[in-house]
C-alpha atoms as a PDB file:
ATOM      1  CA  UNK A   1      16.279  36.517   4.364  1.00  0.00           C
ATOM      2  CA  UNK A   2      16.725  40.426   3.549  1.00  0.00           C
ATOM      3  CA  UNK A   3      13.441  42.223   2.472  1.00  0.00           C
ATOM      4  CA  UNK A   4      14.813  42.558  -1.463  1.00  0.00           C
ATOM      5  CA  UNK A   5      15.254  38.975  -1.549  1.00  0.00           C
ATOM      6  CA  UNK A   6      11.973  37.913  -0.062  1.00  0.00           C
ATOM      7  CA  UNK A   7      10.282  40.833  -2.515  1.00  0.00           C
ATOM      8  CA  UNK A   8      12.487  39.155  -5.556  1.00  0.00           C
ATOM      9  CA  UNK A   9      11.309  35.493  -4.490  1.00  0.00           C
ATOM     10  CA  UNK A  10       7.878  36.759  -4.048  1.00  0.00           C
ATOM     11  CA  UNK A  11       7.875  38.068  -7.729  1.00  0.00           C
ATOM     12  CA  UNK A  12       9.429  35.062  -8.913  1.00  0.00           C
ATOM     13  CA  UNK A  13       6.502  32.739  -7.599  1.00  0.00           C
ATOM     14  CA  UNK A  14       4.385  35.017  -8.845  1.00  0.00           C
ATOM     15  CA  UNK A  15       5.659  34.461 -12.504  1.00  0.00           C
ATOM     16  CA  UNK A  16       6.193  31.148 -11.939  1.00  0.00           C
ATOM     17  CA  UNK A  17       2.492  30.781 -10.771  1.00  0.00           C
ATOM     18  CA  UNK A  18       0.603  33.070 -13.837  1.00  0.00           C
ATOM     19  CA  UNK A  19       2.959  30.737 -16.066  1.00  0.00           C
ATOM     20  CA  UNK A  20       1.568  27.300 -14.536  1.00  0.00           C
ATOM     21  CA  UNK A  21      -1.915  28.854 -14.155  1.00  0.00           C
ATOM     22  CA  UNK A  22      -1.688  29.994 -17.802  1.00  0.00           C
ATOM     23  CA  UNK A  23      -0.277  27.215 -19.928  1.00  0.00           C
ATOM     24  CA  UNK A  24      -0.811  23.669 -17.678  1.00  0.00           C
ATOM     25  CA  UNK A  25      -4.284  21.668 -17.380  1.00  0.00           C
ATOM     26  CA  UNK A  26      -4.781  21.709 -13.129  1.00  0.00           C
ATOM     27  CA  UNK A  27      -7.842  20.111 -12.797  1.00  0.00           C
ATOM     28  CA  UNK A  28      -6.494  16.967 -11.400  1.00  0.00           C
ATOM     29  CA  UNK A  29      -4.397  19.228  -8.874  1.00  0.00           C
ATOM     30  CA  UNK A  30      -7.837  21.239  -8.088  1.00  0.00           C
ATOM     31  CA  UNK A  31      -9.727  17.664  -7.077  1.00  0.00           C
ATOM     32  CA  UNK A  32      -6.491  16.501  -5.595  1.00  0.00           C
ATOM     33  CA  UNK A  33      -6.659  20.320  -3.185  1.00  0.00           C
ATOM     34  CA  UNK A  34     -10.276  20.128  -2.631  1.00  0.00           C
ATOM     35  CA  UNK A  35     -10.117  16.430  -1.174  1.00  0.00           C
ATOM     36  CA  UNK A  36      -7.320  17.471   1.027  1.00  0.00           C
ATOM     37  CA  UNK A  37      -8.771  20.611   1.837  1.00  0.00           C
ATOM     38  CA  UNK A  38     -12.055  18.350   3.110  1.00  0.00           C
ATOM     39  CA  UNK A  39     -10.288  15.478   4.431  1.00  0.00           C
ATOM     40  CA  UNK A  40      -8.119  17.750   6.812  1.00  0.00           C
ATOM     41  CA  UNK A  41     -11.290  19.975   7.724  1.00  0.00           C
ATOM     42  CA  UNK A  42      -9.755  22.941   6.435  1.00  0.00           C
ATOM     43  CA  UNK A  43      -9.769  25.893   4.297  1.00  0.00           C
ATOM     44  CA  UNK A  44      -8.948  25.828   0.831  1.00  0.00           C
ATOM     45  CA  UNK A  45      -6.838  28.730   1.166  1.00  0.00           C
ATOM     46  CA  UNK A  46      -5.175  27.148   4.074  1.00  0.00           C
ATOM     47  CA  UNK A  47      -4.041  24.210   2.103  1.00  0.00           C
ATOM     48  CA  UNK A  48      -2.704  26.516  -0.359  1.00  0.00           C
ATOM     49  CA  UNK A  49      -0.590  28.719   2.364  1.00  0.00           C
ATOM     50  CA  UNK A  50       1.077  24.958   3.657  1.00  0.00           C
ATOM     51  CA  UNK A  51       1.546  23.571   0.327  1.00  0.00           C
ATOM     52  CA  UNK A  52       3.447  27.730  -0.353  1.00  0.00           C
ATOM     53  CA  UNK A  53       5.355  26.401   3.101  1.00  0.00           C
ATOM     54  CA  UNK A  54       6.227  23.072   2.032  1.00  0.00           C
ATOM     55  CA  UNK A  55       7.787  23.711  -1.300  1.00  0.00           C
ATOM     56  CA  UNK A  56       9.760  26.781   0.458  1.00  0.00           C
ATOM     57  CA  UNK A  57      10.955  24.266   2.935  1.00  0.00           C
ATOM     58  CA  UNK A  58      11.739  21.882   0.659  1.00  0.00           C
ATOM     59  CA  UNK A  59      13.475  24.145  -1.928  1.00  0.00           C
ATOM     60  CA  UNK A  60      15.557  25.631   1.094  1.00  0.00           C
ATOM     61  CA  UNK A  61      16.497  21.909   1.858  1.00  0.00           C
ATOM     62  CA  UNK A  62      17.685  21.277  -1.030  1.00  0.00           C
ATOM     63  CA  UNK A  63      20.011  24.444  -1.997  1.00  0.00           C
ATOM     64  CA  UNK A  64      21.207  23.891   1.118  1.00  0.00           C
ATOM     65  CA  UNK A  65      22.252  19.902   0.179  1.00  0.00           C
ATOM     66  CA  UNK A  66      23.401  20.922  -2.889  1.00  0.00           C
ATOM     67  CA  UNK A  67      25.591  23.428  -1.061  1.00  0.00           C
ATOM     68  CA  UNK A  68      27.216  20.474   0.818  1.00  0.00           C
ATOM     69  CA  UNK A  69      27.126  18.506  -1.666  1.00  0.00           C
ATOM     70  CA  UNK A  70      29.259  20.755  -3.879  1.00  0.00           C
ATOM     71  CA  UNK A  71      31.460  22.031  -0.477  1.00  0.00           C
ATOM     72  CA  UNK A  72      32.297  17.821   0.130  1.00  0.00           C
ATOM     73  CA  UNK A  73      33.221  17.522  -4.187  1.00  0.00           C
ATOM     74  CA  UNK A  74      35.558  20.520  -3.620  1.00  0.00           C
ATOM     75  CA  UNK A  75      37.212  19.261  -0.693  1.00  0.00           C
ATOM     76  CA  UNK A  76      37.507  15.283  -0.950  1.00  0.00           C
ATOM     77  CA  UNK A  77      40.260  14.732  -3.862  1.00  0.00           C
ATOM     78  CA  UNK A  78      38.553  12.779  -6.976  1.00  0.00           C
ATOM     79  CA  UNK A  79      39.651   9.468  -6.008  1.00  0.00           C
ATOM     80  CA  UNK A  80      37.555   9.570  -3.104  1.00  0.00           C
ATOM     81  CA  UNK A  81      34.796  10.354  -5.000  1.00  0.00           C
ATOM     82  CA  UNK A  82      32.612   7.222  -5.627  1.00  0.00           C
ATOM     83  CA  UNK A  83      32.116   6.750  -9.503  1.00  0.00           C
ATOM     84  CA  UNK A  84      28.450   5.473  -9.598  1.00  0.00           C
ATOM     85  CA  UNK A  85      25.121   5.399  -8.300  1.00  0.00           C
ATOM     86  CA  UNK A  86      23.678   2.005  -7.452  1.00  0.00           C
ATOM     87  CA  UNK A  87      20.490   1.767  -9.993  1.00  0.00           C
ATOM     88  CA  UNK A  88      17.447   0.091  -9.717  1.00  0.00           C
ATOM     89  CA  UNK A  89      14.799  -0.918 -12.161  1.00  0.00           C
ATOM     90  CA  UNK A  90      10.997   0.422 -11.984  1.00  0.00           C
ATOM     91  CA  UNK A  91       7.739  -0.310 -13.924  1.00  0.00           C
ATOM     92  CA  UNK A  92       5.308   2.661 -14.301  1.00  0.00           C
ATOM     93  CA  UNK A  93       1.959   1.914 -15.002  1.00  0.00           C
ATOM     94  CA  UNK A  94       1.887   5.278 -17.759  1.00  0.00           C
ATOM     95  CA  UNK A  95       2.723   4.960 -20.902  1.00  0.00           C
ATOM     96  CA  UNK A  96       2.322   5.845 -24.366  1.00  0.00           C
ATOM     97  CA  UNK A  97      -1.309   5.903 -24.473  1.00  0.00           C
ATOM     98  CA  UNK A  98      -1.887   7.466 -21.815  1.00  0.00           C
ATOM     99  CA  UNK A  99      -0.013  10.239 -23.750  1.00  0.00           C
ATOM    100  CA  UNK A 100       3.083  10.930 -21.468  1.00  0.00           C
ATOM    101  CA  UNK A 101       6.652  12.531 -22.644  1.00  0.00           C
ATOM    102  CA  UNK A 102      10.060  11.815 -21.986  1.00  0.00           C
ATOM    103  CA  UNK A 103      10.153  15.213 -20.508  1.00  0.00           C
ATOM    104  CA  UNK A 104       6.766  14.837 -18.758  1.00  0.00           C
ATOM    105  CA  UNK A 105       7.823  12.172 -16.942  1.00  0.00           C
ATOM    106  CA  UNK A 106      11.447  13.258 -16.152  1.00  0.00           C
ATOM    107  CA  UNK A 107      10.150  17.085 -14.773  1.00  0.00           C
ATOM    108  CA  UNK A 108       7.125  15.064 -12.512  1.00  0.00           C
ATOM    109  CA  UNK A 109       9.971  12.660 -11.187  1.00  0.00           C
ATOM    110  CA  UNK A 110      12.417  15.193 -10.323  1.00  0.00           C
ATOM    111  CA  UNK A 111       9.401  17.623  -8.781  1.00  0.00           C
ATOM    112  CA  UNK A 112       7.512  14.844  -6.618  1.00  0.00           C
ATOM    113  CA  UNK A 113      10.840  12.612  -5.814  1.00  0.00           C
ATOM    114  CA  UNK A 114      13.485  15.244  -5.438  1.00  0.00           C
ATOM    115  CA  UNK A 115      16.232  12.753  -8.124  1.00  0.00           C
ATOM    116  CA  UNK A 116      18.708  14.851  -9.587  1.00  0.00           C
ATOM    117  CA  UNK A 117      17.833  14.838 -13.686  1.00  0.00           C
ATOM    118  CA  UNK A 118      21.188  13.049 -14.446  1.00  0.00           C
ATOM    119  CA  UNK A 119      19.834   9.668 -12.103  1.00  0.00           C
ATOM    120  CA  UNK A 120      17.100   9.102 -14.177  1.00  0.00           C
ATOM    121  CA  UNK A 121      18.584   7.027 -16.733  1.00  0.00           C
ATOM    122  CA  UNK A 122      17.269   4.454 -19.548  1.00  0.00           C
ATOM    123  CA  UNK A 123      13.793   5.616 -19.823  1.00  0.00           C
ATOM    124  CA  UNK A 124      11.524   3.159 -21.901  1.00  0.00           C
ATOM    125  CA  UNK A 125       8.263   4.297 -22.515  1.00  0.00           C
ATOM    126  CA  UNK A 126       5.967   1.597 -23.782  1.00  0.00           C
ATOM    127  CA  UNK A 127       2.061   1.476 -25.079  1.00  0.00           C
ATOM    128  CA  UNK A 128       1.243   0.560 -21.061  1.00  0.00           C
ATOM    129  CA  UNK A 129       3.986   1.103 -19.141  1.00  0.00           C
ATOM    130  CA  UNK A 130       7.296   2.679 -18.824  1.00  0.00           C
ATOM    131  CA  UNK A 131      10.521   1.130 -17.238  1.00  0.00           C
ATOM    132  CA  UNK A 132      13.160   3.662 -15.770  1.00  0.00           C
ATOM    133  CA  UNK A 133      16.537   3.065 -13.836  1.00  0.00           C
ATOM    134  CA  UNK A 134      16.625   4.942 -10.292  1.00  0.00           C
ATOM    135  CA  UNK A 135      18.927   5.611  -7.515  1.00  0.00           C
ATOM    136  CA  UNK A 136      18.723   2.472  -5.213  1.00  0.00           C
ATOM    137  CA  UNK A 137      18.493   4.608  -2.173  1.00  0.00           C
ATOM    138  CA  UNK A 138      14.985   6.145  -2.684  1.00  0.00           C
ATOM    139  CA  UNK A 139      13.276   6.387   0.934  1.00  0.00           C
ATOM    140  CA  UNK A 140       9.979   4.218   1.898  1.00  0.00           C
ATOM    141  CA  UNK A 141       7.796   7.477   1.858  1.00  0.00           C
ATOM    142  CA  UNK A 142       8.907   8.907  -1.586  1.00  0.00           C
ATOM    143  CA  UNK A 143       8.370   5.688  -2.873  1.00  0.00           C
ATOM    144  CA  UNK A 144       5.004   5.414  -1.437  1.00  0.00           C
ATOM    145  CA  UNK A 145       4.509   9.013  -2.809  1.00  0.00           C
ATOM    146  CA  UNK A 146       5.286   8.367  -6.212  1.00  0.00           C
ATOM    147  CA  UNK A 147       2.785   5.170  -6.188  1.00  0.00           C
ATOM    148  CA  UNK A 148      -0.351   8.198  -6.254  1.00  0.00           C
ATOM    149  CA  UNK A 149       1.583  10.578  -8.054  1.00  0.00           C
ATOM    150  CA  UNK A 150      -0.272  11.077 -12.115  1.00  0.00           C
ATOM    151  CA  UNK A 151       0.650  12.296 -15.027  1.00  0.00           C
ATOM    152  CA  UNK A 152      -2.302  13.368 -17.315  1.00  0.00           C
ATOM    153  CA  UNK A 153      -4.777  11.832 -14.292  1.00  0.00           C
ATOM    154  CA  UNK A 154      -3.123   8.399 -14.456  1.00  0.00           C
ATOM    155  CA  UNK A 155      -1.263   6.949 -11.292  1.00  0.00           C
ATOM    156  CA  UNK A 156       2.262   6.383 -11.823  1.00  0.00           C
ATOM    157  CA  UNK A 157       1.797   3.200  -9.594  1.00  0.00           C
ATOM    158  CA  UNK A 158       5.680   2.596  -9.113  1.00  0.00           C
ATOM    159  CA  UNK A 159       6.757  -0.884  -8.503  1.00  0.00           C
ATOM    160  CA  UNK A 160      10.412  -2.331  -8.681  1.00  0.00           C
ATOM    161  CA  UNK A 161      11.241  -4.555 -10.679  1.00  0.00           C
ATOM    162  CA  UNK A 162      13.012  -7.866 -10.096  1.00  0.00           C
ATOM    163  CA  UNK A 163      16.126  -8.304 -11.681  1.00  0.00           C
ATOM    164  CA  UNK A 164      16.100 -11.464 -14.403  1.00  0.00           C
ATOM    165  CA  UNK A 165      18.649 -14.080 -13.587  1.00  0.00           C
ATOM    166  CA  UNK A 166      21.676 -14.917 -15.974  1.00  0.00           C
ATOM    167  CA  UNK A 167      20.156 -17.823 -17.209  1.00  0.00           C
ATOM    168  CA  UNK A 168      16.357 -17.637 -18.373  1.00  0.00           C
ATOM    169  CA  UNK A 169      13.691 -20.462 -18.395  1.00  0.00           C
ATOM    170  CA  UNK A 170      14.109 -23.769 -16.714  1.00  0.00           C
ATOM    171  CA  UNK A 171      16.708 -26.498 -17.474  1.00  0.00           C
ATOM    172  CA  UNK A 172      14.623 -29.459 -17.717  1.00  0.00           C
ATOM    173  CA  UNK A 173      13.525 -28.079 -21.452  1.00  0.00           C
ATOM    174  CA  UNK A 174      15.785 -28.226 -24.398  1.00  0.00           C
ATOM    175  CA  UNK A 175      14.890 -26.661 -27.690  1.00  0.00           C
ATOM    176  CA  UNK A 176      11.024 -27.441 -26.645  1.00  0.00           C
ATOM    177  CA  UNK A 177      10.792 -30.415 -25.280  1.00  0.00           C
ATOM    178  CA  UNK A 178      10.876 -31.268 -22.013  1.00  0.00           C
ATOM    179  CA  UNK A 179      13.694 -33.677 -20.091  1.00  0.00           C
ATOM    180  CA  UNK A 180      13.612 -35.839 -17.156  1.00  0.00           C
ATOM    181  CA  UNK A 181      10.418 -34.147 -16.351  1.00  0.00           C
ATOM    182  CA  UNK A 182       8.668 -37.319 -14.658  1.00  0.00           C
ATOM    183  CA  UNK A 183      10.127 -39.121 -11.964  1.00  0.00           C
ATOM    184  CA  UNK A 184      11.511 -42.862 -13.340  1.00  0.00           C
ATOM    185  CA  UNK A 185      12.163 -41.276 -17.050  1.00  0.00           C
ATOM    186  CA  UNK A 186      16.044 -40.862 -16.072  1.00  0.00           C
ATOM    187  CA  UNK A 187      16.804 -42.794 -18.864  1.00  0.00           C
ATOM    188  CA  UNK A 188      14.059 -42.334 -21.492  1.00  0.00           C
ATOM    189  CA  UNK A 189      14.196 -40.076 -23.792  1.00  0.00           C
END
């Protein structure tokens, strides 16, 4: 990386940081740094310079996927291109009282689970909960991740949820009441 663009990168967290620092509520983040900070036996400032580290690292990891991402679109011809993303179903346990927003909850899933915006799809936030359709292929340690992750100091908690069958209830009742429920009533009814 040329001196000018670590100098314009540096400004830019800079910015980026006075922004946060200035218009978000970080106490929850302050606890959450403190407990690491003791936990791990080390400085506060320390935890700050790896947590700098990590989210250069993981921003360079993912301009560079993106790069061969786009380089792979370019190159394969659009048949070969596969038209869909495997969803799956999850429960959060925020929700409208716990006074989350659609945006809210898209920007902390895209931050803490790297999901591009456009594979978070049919978002329904509830009074308790909120159900949202993700890629299938989220790894074991994101998911784990995203089970601690808050939003306004309340735990995501993800879970998946289990996909309803065609046909609902049980078909020993009709229209309330029950059929051939006890053995030898085969022919009562």
């Amino acid at each position: 990386m040329s001196s000018n663009n670590a100098g314009e990168c540096r400004e830019q967290l800079k910015l980026l940081l006075q922004k946060i620092v200035n218009c978000e509520h970080l106490d929850a983040q302050r606890i959450l740094i403190k407990s690491i900070a003791t936990e791990l036996e080390i400085d506060i400032l320390d935890c700050a310079a790896a947590l700098v580290y990590l989210t250069q690292e993981t921003a360079a990891i993912k301009y560079a996927s993106r790069g061969e991402q786009k380089a792979k679109k370019q190159s394969l011809p659009e048949s070969s291109i596969q038209p869909g993303i495997k969803m799956v179903r999850y429960r959060l346990d925020v929700g409208r009282k716990h006074q989350i927003t659609l945006d809210q909850l898209t920007k902390v899933l895209i931050e803490e689970s790297g999901v591009d915006k456009n594979n978070i799809n049919n978002v329904n936030i509830q009074g308790d909960y909120t159900l949202v359709e993700l890629p299938d292929a989220m790894p074991p340690d994101i998911f784990q991740h995203l089970k601690s992750v808050e939003i306004n100091q309340h735990k995501l908690d993800i879970r998946r949820v289990k996909a309803r069958n065609k046909k609902r209830g049980n078909n020993n009742f009709r229209r309330g009441r029950q059929r051939n429920a006890q053995p030898g009533n085969e022919g009562a009814e």
